[in-house]
N, C-alpha and C. Protein backbone atom coordinates (compact mmCIF):
# COMPACT_ATOMS: atom_id res chain seq x y z
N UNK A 1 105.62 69.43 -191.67
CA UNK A 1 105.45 68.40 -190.68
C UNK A 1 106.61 67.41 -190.80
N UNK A 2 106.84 66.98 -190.16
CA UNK A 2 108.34 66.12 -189.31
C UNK A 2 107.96 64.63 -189.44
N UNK A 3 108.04 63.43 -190.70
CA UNK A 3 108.10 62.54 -190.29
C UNK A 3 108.86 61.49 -189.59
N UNK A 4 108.47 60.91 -189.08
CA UNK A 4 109.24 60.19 -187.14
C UNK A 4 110.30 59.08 -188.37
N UNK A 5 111.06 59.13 -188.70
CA UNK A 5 111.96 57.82 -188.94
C UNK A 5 111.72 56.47 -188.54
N UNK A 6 111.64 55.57 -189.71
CA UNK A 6 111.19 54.12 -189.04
C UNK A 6 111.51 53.69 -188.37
N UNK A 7 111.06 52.83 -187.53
CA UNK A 7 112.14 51.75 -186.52
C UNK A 7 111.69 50.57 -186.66
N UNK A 8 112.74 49.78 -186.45
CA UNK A 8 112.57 47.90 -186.02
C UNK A 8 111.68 47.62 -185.71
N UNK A 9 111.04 46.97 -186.06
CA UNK A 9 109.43 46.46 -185.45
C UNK A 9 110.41 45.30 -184.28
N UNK A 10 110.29 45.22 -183.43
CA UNK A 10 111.04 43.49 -183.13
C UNK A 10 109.53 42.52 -183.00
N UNK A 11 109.81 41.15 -183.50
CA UNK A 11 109.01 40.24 -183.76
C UNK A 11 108.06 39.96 -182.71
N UNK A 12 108.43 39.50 -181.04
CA UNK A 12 107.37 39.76 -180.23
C UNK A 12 106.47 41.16 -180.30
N UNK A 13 106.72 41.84 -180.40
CA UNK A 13 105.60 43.55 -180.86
C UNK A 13 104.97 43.17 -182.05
N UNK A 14 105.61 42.83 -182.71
CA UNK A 14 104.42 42.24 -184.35
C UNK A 14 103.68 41.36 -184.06
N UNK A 15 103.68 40.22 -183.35
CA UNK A 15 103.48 39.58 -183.04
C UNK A 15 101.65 39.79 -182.14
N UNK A 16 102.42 40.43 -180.96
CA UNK A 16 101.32 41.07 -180.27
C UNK A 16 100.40 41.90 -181.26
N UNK A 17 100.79 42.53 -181.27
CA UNK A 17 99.78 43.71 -182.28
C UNK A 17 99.00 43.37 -183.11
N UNK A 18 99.45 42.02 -184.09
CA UNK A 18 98.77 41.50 -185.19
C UNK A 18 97.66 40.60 -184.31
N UNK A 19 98.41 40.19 -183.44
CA UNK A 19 97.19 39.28 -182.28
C UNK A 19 96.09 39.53 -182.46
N UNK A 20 95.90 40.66 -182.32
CA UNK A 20 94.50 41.77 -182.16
C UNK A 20 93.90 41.51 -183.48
N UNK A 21 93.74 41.33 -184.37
CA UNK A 21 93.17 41.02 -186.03
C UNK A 21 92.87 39.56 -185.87
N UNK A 22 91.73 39.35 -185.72
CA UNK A 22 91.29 37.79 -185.81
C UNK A 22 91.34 37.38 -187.86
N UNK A 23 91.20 36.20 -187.41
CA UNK A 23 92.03 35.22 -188.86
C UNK A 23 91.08 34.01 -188.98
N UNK A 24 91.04 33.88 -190.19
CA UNK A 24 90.12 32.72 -190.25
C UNK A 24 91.29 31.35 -190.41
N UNK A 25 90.49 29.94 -190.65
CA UNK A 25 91.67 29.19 -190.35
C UNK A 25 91.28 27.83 -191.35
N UNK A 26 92.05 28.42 -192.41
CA UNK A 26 91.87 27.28 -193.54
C UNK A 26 92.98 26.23 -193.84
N UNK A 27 92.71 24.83 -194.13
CA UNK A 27 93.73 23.89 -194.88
C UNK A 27 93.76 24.28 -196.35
N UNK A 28 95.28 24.13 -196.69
CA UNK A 28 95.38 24.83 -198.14
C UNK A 28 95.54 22.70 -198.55
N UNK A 29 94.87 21.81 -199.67
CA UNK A 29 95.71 20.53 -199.53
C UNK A 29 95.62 20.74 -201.46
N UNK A 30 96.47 19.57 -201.67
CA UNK A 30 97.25 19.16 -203.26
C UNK A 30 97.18 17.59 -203.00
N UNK A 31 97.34 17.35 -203.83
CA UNK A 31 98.25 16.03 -204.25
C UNK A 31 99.64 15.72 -204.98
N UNK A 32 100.14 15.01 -204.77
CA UNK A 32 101.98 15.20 -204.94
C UNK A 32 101.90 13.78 -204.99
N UNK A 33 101.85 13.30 -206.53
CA UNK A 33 103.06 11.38 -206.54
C UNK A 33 101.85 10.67 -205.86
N UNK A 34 100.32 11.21 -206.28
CA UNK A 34 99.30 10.39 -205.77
C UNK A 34 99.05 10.51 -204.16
N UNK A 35 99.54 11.04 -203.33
CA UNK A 35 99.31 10.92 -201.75
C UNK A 35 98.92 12.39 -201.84
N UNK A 36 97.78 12.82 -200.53
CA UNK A 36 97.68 14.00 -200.22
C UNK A 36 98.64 14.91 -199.86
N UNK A 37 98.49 16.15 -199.49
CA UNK A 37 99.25 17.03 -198.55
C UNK A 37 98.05 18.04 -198.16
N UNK A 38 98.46 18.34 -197.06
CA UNK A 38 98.11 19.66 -196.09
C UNK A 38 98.70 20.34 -195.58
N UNK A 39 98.12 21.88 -195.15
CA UNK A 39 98.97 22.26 -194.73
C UNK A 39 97.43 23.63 -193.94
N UNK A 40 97.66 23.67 -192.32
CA UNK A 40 96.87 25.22 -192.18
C UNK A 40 97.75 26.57 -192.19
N UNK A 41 96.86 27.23 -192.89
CA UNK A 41 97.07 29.17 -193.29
C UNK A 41 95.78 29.93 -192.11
N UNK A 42 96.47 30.41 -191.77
CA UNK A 42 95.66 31.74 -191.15
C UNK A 42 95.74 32.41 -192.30
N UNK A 43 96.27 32.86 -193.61
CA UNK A 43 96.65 33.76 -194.48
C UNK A 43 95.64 33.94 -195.90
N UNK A 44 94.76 33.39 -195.49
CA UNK A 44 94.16 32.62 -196.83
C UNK A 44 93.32 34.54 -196.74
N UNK A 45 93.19 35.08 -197.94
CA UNK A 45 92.19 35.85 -198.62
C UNK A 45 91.65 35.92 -199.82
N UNK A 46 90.53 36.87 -200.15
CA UNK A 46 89.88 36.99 -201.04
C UNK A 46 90.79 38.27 -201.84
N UNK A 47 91.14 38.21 -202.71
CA UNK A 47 91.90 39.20 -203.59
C UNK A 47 91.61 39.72 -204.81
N UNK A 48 90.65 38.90 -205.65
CA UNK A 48 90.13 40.14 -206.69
C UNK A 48 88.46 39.01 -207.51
N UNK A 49 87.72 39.56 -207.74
CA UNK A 49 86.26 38.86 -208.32
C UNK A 49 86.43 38.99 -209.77
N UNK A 50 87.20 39.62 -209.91
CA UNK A 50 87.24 39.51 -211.77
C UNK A 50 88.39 40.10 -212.21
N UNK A 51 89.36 39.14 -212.71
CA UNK A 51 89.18 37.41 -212.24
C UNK A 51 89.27 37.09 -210.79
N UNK A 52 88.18 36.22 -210.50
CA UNK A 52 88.29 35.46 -209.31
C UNK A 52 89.80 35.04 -208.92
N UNK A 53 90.60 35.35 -208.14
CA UNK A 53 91.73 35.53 -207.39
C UNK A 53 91.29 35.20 -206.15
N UNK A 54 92.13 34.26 -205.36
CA UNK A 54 92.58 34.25 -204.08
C UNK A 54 94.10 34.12 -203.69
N UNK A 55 94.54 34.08 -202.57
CA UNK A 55 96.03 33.92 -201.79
C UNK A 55 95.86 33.07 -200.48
N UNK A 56 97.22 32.98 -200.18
CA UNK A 56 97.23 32.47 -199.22
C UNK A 56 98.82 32.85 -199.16
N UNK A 57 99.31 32.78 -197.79
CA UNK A 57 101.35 33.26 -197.91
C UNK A 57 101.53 31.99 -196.62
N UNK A 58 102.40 30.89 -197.37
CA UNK A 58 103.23 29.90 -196.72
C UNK A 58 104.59 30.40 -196.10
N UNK A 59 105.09 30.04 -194.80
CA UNK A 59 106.20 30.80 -194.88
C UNK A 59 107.30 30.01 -195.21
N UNK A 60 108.34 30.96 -196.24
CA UNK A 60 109.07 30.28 -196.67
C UNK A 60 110.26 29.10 -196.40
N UNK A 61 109.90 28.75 -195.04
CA UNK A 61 110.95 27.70 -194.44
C UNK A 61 110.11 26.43 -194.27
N UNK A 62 108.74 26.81 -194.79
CA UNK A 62 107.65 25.30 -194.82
C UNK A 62 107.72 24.00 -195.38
N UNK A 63 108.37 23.28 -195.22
CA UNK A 63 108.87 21.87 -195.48
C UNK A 63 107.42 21.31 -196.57
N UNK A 64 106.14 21.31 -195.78
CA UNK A 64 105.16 21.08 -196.09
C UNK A 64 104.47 21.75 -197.67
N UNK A 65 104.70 23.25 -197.44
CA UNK A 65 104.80 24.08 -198.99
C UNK A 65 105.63 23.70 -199.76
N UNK A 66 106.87 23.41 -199.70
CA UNK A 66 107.70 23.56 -200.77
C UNK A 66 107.24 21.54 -201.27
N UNK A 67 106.38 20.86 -200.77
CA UNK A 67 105.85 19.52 -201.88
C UNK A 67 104.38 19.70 -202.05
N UNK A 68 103.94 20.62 -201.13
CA UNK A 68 102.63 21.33 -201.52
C UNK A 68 102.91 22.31 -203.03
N UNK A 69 103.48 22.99 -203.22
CA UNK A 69 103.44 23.95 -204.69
C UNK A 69 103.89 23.32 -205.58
N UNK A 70 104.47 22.06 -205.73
CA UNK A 70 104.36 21.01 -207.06
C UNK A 70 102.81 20.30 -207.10
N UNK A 71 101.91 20.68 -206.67
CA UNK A 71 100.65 20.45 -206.63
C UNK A 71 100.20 20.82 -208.04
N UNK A 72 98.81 20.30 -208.61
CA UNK A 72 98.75 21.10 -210.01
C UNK A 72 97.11 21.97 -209.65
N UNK A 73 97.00 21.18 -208.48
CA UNK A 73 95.78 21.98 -208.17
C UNK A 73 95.70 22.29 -206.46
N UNK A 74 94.65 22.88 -205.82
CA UNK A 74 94.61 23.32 -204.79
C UNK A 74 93.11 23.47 -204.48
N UNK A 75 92.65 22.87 -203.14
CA UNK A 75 91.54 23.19 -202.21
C UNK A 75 91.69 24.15 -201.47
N UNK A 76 91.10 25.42 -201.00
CA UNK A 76 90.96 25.50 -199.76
C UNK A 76 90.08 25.37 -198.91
N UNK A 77 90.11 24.59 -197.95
CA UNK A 77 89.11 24.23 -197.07
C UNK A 77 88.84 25.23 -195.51
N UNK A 78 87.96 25.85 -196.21
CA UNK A 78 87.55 26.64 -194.86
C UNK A 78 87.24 26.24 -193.59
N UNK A 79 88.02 25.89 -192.36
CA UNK A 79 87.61 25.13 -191.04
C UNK A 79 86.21 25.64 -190.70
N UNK A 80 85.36 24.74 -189.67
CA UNK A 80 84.44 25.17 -188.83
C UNK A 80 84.85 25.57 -187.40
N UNK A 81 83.91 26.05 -186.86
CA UNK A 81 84.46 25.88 -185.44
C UNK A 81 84.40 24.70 -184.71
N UNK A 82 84.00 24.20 -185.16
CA UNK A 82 83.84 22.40 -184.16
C UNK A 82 85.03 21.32 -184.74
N UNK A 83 85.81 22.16 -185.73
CA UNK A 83 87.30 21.25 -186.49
C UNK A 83 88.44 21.10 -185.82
N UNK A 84 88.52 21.89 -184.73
CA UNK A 84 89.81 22.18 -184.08
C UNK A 84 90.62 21.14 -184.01
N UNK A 85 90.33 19.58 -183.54
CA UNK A 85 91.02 18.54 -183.87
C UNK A 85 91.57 18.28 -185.00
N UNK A 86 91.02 18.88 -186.00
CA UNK A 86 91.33 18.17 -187.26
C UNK A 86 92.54 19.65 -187.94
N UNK A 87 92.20 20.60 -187.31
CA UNK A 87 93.28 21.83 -187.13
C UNK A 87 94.80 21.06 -186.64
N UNK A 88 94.94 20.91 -185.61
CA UNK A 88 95.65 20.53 -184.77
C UNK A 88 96.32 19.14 -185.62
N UNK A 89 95.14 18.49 -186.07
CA UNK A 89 96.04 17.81 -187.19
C UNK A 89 96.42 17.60 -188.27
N UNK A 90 96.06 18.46 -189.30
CA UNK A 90 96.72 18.97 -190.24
C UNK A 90 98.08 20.10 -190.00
N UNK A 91 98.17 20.53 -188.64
CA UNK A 91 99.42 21.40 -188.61
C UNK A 91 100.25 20.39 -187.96
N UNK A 92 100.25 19.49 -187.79
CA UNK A 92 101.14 18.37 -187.36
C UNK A 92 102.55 18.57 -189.02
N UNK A 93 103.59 18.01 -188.42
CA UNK A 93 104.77 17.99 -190.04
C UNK A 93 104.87 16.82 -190.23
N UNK A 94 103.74 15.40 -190.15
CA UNK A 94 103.78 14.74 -190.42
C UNK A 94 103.54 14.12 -192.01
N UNK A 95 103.96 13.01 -192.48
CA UNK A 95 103.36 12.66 -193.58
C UNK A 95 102.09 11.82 -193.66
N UNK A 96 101.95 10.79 -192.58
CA UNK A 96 100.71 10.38 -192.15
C UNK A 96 99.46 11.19 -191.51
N UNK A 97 99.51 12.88 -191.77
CA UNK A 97 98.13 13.35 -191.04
C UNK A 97 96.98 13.45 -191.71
N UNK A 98 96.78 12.47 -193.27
CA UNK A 98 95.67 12.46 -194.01
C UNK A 98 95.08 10.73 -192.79
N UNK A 99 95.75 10.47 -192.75
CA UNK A 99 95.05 9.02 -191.89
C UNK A 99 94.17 9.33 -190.83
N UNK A 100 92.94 8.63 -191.26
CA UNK A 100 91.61 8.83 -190.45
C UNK A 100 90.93 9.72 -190.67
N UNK A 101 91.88 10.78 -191.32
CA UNK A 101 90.42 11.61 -191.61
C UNK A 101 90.03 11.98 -193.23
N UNK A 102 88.30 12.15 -192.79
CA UNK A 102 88.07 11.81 -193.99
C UNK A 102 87.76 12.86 -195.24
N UNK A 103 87.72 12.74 -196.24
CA UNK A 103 88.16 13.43 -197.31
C UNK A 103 87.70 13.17 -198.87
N UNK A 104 87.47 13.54 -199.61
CA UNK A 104 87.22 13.24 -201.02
C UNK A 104 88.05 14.02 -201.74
N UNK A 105 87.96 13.59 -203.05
CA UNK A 105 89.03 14.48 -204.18
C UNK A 105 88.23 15.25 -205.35
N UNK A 106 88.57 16.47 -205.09
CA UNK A 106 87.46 17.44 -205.77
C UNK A 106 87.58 17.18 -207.37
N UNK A 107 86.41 17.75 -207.86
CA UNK A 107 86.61 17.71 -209.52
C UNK A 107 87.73 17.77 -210.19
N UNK A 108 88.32 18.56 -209.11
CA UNK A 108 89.73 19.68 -210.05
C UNK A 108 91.13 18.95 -209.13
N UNK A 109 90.94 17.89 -208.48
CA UNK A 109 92.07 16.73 -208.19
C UNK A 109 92.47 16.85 -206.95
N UNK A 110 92.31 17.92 -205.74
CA UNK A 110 92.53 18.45 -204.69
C UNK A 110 92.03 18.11 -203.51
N UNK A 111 92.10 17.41 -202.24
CA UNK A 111 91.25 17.03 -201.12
C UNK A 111 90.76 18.30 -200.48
N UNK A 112 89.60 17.53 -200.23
CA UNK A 112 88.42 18.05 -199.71
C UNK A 112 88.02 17.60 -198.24
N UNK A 113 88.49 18.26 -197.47
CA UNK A 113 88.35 18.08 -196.41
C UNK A 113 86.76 17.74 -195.34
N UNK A 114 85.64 16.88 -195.24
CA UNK A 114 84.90 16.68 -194.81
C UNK A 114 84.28 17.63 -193.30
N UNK A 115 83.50 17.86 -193.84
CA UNK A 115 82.74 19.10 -192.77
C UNK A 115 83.36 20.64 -192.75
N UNK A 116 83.57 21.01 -193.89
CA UNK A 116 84.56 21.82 -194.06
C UNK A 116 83.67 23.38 -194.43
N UNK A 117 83.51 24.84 -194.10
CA UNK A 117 82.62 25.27 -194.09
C UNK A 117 82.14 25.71 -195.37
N UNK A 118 83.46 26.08 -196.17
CA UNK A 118 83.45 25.77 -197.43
C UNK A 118 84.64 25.63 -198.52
N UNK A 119 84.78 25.29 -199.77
CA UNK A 119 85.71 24.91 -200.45
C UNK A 119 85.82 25.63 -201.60
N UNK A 120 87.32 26.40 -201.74
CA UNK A 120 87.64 27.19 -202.73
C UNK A 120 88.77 26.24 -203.39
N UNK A 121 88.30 25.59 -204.98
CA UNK A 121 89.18 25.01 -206.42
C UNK A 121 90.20 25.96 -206.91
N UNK A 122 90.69 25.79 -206.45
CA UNK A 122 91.86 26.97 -207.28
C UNK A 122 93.20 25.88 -207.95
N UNK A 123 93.59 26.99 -208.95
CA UNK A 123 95.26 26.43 -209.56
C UNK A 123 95.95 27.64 -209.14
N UNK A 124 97.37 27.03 -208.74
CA UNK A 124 98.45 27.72 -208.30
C UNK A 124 98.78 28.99 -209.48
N UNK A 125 99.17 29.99 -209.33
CA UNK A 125 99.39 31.50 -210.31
C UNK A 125 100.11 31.88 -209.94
N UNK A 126 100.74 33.47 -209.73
CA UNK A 126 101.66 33.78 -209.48
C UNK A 126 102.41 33.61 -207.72
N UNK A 127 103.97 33.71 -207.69
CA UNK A 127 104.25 33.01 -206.25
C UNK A 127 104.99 34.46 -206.28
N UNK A 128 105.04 35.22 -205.26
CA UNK A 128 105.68 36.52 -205.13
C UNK A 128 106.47 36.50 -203.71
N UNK A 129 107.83 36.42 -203.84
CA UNK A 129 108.44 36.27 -202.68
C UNK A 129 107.88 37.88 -201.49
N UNK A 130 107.80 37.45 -200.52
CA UNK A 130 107.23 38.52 -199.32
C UNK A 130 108.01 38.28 -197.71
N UNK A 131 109.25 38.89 -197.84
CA UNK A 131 110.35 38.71 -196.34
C UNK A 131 110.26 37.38 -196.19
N UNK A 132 109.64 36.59 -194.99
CA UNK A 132 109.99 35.42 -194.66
C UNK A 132 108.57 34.28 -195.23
N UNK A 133 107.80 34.63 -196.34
CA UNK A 133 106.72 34.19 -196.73
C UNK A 133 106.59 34.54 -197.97
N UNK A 134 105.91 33.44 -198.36
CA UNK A 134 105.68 33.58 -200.06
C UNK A 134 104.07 34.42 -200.48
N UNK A 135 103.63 35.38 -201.21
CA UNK A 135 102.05 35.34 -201.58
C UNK A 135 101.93 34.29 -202.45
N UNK A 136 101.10 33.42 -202.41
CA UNK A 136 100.95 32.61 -203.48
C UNK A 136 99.17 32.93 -204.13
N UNK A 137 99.11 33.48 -204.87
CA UNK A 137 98.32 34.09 -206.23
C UNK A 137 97.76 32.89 -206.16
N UNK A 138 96.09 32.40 -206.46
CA UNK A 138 95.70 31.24 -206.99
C UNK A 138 94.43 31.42 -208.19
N UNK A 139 94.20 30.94 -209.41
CA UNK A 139 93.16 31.34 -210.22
C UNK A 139 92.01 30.41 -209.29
N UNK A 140 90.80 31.34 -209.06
CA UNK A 140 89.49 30.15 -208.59
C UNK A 140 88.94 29.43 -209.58
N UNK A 141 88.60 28.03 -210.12
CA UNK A 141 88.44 27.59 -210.47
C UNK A 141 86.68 26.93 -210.10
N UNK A 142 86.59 27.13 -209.15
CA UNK A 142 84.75 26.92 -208.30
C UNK A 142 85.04 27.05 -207.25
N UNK A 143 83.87 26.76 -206.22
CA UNK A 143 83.93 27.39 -205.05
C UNK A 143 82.54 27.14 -204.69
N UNK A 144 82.53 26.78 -203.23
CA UNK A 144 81.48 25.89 -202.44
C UNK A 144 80.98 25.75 -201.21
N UNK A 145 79.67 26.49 -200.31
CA UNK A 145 79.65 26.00 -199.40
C UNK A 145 79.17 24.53 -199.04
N UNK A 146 80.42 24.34 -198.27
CA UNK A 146 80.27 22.62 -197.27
C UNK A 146 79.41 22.83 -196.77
N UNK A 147 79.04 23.68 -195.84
CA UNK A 147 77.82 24.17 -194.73
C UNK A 147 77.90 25.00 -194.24
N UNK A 148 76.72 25.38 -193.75
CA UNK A 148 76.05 26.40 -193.41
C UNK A 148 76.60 26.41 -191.45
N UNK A 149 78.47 27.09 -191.34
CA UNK A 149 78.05 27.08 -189.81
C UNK A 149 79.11 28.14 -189.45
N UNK A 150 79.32 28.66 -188.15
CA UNK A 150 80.42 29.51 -188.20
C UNK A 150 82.07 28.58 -188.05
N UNK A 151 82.61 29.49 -188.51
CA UNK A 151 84.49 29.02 -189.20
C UNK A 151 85.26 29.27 -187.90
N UNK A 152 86.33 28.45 -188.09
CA UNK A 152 87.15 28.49 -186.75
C UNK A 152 88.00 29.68 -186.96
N UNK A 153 88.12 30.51 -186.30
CA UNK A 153 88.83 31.56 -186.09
C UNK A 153 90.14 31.86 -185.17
N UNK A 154 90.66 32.28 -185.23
CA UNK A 154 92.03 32.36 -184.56
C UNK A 154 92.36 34.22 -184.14
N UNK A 155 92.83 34.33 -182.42
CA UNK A 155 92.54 35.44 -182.24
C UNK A 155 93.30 35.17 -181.06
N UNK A 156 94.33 36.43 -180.71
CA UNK A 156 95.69 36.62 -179.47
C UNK A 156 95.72 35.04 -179.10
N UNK A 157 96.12 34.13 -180.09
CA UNK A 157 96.46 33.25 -179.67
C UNK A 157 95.62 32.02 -179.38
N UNK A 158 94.45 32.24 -179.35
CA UNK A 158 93.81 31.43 -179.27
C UNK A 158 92.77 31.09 -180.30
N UNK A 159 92.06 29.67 -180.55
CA UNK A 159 91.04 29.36 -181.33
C UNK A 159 89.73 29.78 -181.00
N UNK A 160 88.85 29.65 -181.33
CA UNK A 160 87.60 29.98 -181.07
C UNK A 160 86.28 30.29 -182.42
N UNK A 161 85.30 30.71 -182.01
CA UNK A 161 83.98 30.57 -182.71
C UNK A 161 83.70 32.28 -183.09
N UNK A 162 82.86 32.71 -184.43
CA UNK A 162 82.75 33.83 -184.43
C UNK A 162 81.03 33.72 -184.23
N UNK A 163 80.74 34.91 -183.77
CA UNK A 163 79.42 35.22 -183.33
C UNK A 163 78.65 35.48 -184.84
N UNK A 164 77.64 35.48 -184.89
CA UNK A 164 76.81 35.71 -186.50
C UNK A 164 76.69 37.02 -185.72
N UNK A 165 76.51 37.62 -186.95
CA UNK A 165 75.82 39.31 -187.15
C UNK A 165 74.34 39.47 -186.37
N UNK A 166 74.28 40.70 -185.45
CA UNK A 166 73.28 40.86 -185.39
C UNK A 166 72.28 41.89 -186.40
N UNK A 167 71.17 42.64 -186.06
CA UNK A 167 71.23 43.27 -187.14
C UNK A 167 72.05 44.72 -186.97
N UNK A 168 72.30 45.31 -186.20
CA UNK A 168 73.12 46.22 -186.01
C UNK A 168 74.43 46.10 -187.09
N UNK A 169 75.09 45.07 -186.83
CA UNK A 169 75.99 44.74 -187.58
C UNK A 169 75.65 44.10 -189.29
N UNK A 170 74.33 43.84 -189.45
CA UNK A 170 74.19 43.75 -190.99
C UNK A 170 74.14 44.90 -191.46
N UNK A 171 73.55 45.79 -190.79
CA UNK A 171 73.29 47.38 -191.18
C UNK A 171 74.59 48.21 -191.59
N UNK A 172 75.53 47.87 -190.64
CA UNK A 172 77.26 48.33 -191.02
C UNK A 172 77.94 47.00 -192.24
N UNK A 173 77.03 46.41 -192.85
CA UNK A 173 78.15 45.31 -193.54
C UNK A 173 77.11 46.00 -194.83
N UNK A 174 76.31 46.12 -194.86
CA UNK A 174 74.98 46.69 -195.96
C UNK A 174 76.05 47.75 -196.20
N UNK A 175 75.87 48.97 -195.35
CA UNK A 175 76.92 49.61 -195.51
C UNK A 175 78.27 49.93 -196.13
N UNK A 176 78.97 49.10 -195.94
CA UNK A 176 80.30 48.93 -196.04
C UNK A 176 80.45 48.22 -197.55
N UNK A 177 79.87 47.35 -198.02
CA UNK A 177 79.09 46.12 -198.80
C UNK A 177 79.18 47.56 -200.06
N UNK A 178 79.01 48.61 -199.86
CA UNK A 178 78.70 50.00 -201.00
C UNK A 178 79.65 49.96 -201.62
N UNK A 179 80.96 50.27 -200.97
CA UNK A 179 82.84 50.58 -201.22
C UNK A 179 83.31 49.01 -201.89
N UNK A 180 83.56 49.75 -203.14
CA UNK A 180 84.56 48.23 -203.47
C UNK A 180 85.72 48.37 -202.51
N UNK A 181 86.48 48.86 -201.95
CA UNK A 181 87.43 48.47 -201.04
C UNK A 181 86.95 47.77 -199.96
N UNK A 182 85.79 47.23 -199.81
CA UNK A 182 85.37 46.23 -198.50
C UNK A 182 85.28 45.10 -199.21
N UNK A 183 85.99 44.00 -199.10
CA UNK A 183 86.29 42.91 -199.74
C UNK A 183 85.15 41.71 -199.43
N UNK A 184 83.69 41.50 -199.29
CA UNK A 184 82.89 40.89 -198.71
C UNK A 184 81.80 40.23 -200.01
């Protein structure tokens, strides 16, 4: 059999294609010299339960990451769907987008974003350069639901709400839930 030789992805086609894969939509925040930072990841996953591992990949021209990873610790704050404002302003490149909204500082030194669906403590671990983005490795440290609601999601471009499972679909997650390769 004849394999086809690679070709160029060009960036609008990646672009599109990846569209199609909905994303959840978390603030990664630190503290730096006593003031917050933020920053939103579509990128944020679950990567290994023992040891508790997560990621997230900043891309590497992020003004915001590179005083975010002198952080000594890290939140991630899982959006809701009713956050979108507060989306919209944490992806601002401002230094004033902790103003007004409100926040506490977790055990482990990291803001905590208020109404948040839930909150993963992590310390920064390994940083693995990846083309135009970093993986950044994090040890979990605790981990928390804020509440009980559905997460803002991101999908061809747009924001939006995910539907809860019906049972049809618990029956395929029961399922799936068998394979350690289903990450749930």
């Amino acid at each position: 059999m004849l394999i086809p030789e690679p070709r160029a992805v060009a960036p609008a086609e990646y672009r599109r294609v990846m569209g199609h894969h909905p994303t959840g939509v978390s603030v990664v925040t630190g503290m730096r010299e006593g003031a917050p930072i933020g920053m939103v990841v579509g990128t944020f996953s679950a990567v290994s339960m023992d040891p508790p591992l997560v990621s997230f990949m900043p891309t590497v021209a992020s003004g915001t990451y590179a005083l975010l990873r002198e952080a000594n610790s890290f939140c991630i704050n899982v959006l809701a769907a009713d956050q979108m404002e507060l989306c919209r302003t944490m992806a601002a490149p401002r230094p004033d987008k902790f103003d007004g909204v409100p926040w506490t500082l977790s055990p482990f030194g990291a803001p905590r974003l208020a109404g948040a669906v839930a909150y993963v403590d992590c310390v920064p671990g390994q940083e693995v350069p990846a083309g135009d983005h970093w993986i950044t490795l994090c040890r979990v440290q605790a981990m928390e639901i804020g509440r009980e609601t559905s997460p803002l999601v991101f999908f061809q471009g747009g924001y939006g709400e995910f539907a809860r499972a019906g049972r049809a679909d618990a029956e395929l997650h029961e399922y799936l839930a068998q394979y350690s390769d289903f990450a749930m």
